[in-house]
Protein backbone atom coordinates (compact mmCIF):
# COMPACT_ATOMS: atom_id res chain seq x y z
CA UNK A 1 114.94 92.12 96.27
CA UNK A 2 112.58 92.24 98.89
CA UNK A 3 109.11 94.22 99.43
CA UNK A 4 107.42 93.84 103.04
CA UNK A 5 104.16 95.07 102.76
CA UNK A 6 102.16 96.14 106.17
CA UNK A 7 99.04 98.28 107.17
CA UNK A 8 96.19 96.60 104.94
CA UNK A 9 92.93 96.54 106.63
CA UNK A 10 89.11 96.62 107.05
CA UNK A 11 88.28 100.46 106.91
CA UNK A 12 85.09 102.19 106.84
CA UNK A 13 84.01 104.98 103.81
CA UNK A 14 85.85 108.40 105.18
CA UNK A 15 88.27 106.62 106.82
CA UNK A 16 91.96 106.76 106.42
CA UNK A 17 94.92 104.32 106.04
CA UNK A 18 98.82 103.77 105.68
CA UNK A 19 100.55 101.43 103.80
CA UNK A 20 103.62 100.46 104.52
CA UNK A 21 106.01 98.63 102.39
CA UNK A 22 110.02 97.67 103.79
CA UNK A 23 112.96 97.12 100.67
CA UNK A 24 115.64 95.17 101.37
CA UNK A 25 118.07 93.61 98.59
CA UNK A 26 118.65 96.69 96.56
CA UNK A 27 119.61 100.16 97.07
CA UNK A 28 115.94 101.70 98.04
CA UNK A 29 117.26 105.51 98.45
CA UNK A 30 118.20 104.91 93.96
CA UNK A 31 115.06 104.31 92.81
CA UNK A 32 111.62 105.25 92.08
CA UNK A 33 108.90 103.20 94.21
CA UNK A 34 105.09 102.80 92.96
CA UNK A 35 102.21 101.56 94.79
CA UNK A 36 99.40 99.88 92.71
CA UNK A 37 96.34 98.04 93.05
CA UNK A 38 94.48 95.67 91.85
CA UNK A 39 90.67 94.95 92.57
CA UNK A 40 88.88 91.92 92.01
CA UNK A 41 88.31 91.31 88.64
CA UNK A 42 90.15 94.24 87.39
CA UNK A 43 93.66 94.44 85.58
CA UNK A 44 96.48 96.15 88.08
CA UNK A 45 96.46 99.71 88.00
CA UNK A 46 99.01 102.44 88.44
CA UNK A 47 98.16 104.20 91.96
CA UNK A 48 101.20 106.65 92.58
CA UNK A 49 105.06 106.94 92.60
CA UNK A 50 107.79 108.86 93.89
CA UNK A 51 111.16 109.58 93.08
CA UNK A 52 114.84 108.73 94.54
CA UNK A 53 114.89 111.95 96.41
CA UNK A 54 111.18 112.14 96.85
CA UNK A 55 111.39 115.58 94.97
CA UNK A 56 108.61 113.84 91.70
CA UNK A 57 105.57 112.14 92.25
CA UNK A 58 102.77 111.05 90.27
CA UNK A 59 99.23 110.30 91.35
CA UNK A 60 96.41 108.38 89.43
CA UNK A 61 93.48 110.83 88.87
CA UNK A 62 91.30 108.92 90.69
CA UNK A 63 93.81 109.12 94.11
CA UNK A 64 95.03 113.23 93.72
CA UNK A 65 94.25 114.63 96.66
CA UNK A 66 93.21 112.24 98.72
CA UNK A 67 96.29 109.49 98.87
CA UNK A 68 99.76 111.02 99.42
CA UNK A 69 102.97 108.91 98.55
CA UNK A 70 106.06 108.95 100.61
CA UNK A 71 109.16 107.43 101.91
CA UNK A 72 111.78 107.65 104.45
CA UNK A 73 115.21 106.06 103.06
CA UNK A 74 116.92 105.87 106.20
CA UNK A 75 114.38 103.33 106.80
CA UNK A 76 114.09 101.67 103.57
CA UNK A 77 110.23 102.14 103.78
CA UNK A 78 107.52 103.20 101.50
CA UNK A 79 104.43 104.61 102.48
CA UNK A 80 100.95 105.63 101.14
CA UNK A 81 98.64 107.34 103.37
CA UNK A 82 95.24 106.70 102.32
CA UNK A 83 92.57 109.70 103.47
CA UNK A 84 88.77 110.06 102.24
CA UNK A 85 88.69 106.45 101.14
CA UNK A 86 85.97 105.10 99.18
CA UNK A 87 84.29 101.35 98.59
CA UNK A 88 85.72 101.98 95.18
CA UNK A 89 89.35 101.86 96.62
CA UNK A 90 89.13 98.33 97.94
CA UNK A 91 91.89 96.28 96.42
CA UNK A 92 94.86 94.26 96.87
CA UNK A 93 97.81 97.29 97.20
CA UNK A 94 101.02 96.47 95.83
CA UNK A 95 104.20 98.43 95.78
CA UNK A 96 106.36 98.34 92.98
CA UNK A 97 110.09 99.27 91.96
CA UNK A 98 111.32 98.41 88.55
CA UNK A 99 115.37 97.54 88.42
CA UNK A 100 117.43 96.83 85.13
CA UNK A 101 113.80 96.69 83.21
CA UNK A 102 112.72 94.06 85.59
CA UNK A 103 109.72 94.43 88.52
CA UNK A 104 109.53 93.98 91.80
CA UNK A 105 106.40 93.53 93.65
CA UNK A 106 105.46 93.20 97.60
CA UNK A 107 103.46 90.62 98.09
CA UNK A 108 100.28 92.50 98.32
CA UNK A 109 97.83 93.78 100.74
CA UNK A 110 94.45 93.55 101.41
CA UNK A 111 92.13 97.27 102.04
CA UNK A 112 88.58 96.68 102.18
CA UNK A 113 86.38 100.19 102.62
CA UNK A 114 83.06 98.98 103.43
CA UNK A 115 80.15 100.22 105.94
């Protein structure tokens, strides 16, 4: 299992983002993905996910409404646009899919939002 991540970045407050995150090694278009994050000196959190069929998803309070999850599985690609972001979303973003009880991870991006 694979996880590609792309699209981290230096972004100012207001601003918006995509994340970008390629699968390879399993079959993507099965399962759930996730994105989290995790910001310095802070435990991982749950961000958002989205089902097989991208007909569920789930947001973290602090993202509804401003982040939107989504994925294309002809491509094998997850995405989270980012819109409205704020210095308190600067993390490392991770995207996530869990398989036979075990997790995955991408090997993380970098989004700053700072003036």
């Amino acid at each position: 299992v694979q996880l590609v991540k792309s699209g981290g970045d230096l972004v100012q407050p207001g601003g918006s983002l995509t994340l970008s995150c390629a699968a390879s090694g399993f079959t993507f278009r099965n399962y759930y993905m996730r994105w989290y994050r995790q910001a310095p000196g802070k435990e991982r959190e749950f961000v958002a996910s989205l089902s097989w069929n991208s007909g569920h998803t789930n947001y973290a309070d602090f993202v509804k409404g401003r982040f939107t999850i989504s994925r294309d599985n002809a491509l094998n690609t997850l995405y989270l646009q980012m819109d409205s972001l704020k210095p308190e979303d600067t993390a490392v973003y991770y995207c996530n899919v869990a398989i036979a009880s075990v997790d995955y991870w991408g090997q993380g991006t970098q989004v700053t939002v700072s003036s």
